[in-house]
N, C-alpha and C. Protein backbone atom coordinates (compact mmCIF):
# COMPACT_ATOMS: atom_id res chain seq x y z
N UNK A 1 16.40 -17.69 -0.31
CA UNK A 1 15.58 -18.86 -0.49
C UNK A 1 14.99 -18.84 -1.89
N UNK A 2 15.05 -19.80 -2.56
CA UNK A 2 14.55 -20.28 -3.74
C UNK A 2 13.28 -19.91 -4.28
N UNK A 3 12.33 -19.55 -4.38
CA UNK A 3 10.96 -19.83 -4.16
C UNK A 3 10.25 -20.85 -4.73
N UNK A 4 9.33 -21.44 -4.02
CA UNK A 4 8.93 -22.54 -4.77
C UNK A 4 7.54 -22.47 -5.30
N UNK A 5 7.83 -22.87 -6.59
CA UNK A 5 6.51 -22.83 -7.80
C UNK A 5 5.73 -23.65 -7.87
N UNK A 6 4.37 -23.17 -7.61
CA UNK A 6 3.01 -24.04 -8.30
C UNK A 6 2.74 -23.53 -9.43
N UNK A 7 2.43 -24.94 -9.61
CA UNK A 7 1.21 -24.41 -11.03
C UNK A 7 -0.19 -25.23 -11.00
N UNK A 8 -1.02 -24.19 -10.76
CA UNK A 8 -2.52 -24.52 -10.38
C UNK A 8 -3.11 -24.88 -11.72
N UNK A 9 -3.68 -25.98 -12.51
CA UNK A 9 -4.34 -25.96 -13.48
C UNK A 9 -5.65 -26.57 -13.06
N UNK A 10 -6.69 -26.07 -13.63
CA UNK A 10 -7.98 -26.29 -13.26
C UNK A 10 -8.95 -26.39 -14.20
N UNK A 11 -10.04 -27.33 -14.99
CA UNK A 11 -10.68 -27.05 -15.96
C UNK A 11 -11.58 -26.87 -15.34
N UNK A 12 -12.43 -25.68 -15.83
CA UNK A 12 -13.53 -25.08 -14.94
C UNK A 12 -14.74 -24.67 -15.73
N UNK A 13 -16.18 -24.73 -15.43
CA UNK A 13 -17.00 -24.22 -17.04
C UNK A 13 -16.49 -23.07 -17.01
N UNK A 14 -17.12 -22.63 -18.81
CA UNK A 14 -16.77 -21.48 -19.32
C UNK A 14 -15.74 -21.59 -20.29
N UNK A 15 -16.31 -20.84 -21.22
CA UNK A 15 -15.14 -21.15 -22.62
C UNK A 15 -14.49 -19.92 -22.78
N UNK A 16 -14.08 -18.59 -21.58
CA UNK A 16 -13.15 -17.26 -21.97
C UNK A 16 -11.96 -17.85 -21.69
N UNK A 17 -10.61 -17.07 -22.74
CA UNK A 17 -9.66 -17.50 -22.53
C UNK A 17 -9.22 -16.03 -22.54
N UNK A 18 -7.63 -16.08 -22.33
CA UNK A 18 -7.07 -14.68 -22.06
C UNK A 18 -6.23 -14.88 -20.45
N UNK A 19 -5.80 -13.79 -20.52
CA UNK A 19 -4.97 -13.19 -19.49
C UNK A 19 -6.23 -12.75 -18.49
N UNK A 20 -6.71 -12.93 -16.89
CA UNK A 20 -7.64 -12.02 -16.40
C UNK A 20 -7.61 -11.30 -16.69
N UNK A 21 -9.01 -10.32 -17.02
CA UNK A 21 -9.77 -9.44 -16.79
C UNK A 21 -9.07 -8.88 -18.53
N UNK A 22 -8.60 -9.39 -19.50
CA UNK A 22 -8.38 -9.44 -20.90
C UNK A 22 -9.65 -9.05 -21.71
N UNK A 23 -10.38 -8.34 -21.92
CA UNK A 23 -11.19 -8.33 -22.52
C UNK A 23 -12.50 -9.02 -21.94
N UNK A 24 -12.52 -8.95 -20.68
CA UNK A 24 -13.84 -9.60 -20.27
C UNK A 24 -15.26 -8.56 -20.26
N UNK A 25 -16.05 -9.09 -20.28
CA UNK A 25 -17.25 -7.68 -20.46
C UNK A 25 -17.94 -8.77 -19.80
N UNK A 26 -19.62 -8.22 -18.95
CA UNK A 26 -20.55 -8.39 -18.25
C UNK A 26 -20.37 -9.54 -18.03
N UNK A 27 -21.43 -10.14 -18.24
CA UNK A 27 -21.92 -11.34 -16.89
C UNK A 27 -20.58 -12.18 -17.42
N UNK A 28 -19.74 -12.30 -18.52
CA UNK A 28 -19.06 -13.57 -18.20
C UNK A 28 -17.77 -12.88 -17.73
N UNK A 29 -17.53 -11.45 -17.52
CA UNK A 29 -16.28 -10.61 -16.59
C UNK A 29 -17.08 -11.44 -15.23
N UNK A 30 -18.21 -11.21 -14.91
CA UNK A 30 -18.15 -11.25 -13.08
C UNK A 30 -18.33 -13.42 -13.12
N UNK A 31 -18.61 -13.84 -13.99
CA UNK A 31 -18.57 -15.49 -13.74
C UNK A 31 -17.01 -15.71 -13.36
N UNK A 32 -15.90 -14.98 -14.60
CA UNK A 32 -14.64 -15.24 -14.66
C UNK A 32 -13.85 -14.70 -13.11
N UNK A 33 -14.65 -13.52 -12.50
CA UNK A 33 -14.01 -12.99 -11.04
C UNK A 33 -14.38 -14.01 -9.78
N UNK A 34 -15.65 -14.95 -10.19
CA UNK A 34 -15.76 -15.66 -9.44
C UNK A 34 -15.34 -16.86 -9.50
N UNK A 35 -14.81 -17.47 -10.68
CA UNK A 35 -13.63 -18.27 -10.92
C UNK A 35 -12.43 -17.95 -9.99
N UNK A 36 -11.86 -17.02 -9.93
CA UNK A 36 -10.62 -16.50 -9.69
C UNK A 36 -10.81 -16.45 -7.84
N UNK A 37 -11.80 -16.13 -7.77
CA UNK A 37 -12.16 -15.78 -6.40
C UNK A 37 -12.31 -17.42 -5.55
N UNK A 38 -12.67 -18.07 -6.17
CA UNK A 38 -12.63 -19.45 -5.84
C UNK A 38 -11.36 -20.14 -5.58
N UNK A 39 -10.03 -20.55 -6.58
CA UNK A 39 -8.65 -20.28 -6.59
C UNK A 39 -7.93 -19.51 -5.32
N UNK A 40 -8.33 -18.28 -5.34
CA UNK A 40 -7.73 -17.94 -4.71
C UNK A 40 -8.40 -17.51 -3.00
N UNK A 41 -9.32 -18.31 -2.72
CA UNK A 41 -9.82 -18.14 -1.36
C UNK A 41 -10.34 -19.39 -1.10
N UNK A 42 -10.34 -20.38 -1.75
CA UNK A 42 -11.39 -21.73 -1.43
C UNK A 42 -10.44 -22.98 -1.85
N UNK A 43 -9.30 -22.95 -1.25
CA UNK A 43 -8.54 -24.06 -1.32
C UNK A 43 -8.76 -24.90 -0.08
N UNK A 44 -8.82 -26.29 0.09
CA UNK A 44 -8.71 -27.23 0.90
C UNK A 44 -7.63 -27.72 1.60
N UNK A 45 -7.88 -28.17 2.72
CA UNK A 45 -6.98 -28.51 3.34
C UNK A 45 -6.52 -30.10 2.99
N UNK A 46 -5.08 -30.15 3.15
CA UNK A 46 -4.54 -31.91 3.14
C UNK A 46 -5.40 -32.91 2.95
N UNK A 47 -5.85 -32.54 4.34
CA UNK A 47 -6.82 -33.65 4.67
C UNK A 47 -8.28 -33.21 4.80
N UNK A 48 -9.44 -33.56 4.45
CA UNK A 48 -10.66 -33.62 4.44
C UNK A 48 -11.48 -34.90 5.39
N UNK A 49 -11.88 -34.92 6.68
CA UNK A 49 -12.54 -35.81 7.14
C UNK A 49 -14.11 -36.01 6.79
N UNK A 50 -14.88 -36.82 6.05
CA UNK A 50 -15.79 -36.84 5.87
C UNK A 50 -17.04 -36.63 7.06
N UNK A 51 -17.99 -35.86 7.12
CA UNK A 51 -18.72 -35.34 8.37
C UNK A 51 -18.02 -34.17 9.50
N UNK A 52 -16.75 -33.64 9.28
CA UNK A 52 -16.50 -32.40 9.67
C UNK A 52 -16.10 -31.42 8.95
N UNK A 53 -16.63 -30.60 9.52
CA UNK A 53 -16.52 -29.45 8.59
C UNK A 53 -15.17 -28.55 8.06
N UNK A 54 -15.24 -28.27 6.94
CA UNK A 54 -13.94 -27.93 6.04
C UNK A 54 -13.62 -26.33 5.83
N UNK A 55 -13.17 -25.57 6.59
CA UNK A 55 -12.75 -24.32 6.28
C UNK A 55 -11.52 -24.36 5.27
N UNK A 56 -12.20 -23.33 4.16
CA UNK A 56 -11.24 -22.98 3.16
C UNK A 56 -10.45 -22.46 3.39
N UNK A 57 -9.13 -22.52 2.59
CA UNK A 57 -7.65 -21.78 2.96
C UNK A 57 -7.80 -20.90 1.76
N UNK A 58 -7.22 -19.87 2.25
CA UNK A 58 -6.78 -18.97 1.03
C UNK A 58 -5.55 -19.19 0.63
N UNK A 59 -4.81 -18.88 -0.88
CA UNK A 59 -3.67 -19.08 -1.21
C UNK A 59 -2.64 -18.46 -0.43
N UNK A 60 -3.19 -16.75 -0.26
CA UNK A 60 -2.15 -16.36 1.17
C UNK A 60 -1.41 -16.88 1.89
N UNK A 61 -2.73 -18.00 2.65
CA UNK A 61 -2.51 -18.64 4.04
C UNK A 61 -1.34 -19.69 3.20
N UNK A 62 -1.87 -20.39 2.29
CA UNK A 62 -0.79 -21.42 1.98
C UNK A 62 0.47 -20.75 1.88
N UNK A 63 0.65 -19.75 0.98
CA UNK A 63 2.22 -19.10 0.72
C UNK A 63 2.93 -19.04 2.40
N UNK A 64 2.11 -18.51 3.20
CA UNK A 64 2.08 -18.15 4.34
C UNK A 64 2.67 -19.46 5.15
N UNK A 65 1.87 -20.59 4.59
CA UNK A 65 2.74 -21.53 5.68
C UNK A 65 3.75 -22.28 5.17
N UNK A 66 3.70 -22.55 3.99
CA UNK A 66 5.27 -22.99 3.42
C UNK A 66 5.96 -22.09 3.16
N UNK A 67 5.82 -20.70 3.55
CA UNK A 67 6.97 -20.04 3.96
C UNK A 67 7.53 -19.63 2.17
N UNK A 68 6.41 -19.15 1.34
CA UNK A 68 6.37 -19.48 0.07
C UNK A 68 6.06 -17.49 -0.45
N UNK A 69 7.97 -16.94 -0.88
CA UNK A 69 7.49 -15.82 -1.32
C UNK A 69 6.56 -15.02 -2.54
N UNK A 70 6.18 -16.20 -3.57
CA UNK A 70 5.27 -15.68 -4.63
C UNK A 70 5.25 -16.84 -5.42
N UNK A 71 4.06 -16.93 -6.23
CA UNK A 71 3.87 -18.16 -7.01
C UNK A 71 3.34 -17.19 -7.91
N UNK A 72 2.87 -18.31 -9.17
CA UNK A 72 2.19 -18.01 -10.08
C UNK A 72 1.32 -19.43 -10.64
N UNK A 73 0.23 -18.66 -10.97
CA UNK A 73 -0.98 -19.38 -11.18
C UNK A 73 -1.94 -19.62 -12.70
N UNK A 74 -2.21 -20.07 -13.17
CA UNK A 74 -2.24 -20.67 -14.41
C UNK A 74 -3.50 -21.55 -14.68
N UNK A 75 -4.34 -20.88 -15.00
CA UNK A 75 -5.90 -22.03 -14.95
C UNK A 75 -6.18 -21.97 -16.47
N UNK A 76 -5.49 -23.52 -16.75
CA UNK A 76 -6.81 -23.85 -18.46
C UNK A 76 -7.69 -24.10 -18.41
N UNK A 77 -8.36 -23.76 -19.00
CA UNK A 77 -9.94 -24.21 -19.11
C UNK A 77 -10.56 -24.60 -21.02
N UNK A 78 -10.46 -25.72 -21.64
CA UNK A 78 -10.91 -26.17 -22.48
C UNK A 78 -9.30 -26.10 -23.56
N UNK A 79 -8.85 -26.32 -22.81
CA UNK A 79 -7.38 -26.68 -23.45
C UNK A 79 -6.86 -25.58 -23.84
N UNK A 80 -7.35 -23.89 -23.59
CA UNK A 80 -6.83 -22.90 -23.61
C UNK A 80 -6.29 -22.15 -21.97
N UNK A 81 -5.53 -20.79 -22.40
CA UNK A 81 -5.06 -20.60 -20.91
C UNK A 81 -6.69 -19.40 -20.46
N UNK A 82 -7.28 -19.51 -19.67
CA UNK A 82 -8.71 -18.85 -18.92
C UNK A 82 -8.02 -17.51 -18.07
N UNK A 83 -6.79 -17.64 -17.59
CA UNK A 83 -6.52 -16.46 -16.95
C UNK A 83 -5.08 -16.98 -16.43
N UNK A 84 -4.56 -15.83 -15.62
CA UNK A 84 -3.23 -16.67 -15.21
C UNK A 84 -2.90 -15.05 -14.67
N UNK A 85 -2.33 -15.23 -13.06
CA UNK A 85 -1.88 -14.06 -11.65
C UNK A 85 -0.71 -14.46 -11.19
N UNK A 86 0.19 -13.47 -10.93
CA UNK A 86 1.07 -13.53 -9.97
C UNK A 86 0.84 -13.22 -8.68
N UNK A 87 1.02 -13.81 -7.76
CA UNK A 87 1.03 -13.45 -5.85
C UNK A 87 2.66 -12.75 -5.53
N UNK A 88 2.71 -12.36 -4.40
CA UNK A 88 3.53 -12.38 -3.78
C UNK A 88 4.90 -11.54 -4.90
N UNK A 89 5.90 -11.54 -3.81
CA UNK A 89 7.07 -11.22 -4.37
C UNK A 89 8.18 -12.53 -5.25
N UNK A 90 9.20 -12.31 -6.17
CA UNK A 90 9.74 -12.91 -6.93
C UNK A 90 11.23 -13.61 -5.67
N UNK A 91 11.30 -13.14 -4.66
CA UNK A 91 12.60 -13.30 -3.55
C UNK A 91 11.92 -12.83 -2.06
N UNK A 92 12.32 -13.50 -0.90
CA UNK A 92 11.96 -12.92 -0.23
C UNK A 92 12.79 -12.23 0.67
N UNK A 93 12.26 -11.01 1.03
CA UNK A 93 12.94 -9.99 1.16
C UNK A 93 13.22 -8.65 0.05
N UNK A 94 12.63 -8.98 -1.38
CA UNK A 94 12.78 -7.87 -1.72
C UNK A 94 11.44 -7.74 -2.28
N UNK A 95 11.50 -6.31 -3.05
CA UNK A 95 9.78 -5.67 -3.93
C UNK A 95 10.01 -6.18 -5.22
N UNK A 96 10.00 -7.07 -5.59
CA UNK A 96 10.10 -7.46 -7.09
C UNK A 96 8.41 -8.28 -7.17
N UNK A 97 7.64 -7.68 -7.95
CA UNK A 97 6.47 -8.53 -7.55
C UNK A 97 6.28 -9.96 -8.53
N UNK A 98 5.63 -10.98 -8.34
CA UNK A 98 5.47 -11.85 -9.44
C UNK A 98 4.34 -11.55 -9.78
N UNK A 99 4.51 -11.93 -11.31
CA UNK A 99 3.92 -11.56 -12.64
C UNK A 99 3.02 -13.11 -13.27
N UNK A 100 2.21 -12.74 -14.36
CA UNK A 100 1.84 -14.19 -14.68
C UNK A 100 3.26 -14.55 -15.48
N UNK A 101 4.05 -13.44 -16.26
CA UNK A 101 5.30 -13.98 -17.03
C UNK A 101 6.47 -13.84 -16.09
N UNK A 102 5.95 -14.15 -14.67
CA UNK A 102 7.75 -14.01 -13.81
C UNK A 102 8.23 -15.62 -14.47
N UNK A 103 9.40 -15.90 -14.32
CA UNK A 103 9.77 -17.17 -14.62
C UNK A 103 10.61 -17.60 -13.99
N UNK A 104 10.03 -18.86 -12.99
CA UNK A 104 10.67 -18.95 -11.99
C UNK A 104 11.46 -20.61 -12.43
N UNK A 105 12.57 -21.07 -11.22
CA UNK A 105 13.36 -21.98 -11.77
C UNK A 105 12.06 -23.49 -12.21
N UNK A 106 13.20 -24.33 -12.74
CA UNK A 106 11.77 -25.41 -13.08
C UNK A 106 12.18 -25.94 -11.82
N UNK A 107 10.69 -26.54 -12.20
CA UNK A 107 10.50 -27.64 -10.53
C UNK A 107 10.50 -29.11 -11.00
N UNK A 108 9.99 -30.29 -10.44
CA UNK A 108 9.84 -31.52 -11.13
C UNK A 108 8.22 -31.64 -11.50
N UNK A 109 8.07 -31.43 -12.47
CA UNK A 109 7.04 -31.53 -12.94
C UNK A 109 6.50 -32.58 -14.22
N UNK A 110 7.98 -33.57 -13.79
CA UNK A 110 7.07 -34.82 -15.20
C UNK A 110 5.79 -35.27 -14.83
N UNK A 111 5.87 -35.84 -13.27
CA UNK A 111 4.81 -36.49 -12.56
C UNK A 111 3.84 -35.74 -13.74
N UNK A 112 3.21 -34.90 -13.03
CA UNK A 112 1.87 -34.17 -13.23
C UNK A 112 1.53 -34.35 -15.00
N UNK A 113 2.72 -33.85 -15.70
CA UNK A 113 2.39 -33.78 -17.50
C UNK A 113 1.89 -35.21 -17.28
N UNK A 114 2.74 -35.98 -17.27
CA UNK A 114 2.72 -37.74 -17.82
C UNK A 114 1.45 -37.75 -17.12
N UNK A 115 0.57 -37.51 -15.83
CA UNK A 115 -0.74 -37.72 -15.57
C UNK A 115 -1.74 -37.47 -16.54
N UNK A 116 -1.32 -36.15 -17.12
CA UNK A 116 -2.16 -35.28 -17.75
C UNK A 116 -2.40 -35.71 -18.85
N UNK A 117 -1.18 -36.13 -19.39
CA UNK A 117 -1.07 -36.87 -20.70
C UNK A 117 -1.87 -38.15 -20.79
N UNK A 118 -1.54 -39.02 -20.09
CA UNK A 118 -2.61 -40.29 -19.70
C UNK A 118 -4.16 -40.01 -19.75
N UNK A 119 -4.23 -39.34 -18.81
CA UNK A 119 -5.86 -38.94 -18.99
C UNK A 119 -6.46 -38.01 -20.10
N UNK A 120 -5.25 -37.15 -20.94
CA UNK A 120 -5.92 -37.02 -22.00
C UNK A 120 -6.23 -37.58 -23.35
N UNK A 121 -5.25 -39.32 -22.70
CA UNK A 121 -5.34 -39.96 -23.88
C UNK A 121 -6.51 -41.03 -23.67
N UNK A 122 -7.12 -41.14 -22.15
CA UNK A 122 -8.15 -41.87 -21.76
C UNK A 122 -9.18 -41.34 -22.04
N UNK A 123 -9.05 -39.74 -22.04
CA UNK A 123 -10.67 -39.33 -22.35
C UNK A 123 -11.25 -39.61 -24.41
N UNK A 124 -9.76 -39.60 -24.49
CA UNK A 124 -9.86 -39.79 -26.54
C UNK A 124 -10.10 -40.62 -26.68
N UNK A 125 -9.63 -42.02 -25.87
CA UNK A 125 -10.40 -43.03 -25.84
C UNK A 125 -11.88 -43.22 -25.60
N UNK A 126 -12.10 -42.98 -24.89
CA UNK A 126 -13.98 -42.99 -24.40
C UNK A 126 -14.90 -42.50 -25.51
């Protein structure tokens, strides 16, 4: 099976950039673990009903239910890269682990640029 790739981008406060845990020191090492800790334990579900309550998914659980052997993850923050993890294995079924530089096949990803692009030409506008 193929594996299939996300790419999580997120602008989040905080102006560290780097690879995690790259040179991070005190309070903005443990802000940046709780960045990461957020990502990777406080994802939402599909659907959100307003007035019931929302248990977070962890990325696990997601790999877990699309049946998804390793991703990699990628958070900019101020138009630099803030950190970036591999999960999981590169195939499933074997120990190859993913890396932030595994490189996996491309996916369709104009959608998302051409969004990105738009809104970063709306905010230059404003």
């Amino acid at each position: 099976m193929t594996p299939l790739f996300f790419f999580l981008a997120a602008i989040t406060a905080g102006a560290s950039t780097g690879v995690a845990g790259a040179g991070q020191g005190g309070g903005e090492g443990a802000a940046l673990a709780a960045r990461i800790h957020r990502v990777e334990s406080g994802l939402l579900p599909a659907v959100v009903i307003k007035g019931e309550p929302v248990t977070p998914l962890t990325l696990a659980d997601r790999m877990r239910f699309h049946q998804t052997p390793g991703v990699s993850v990628a958070v900019i923050n101020g138009g630099a890269l803030e950190w970036a993890r591999g999960y999981g294995v590169r195939e499933a079924g074997r120990s190859d682990p993913v890396t932030p530089r595994t490189l996996f096949q491309a996916a369709s990803i104009s959608k998302p640029v051409a969004a990105a692009a738009a809104t970063g030409l709306l905010m230059e506008a404003a």
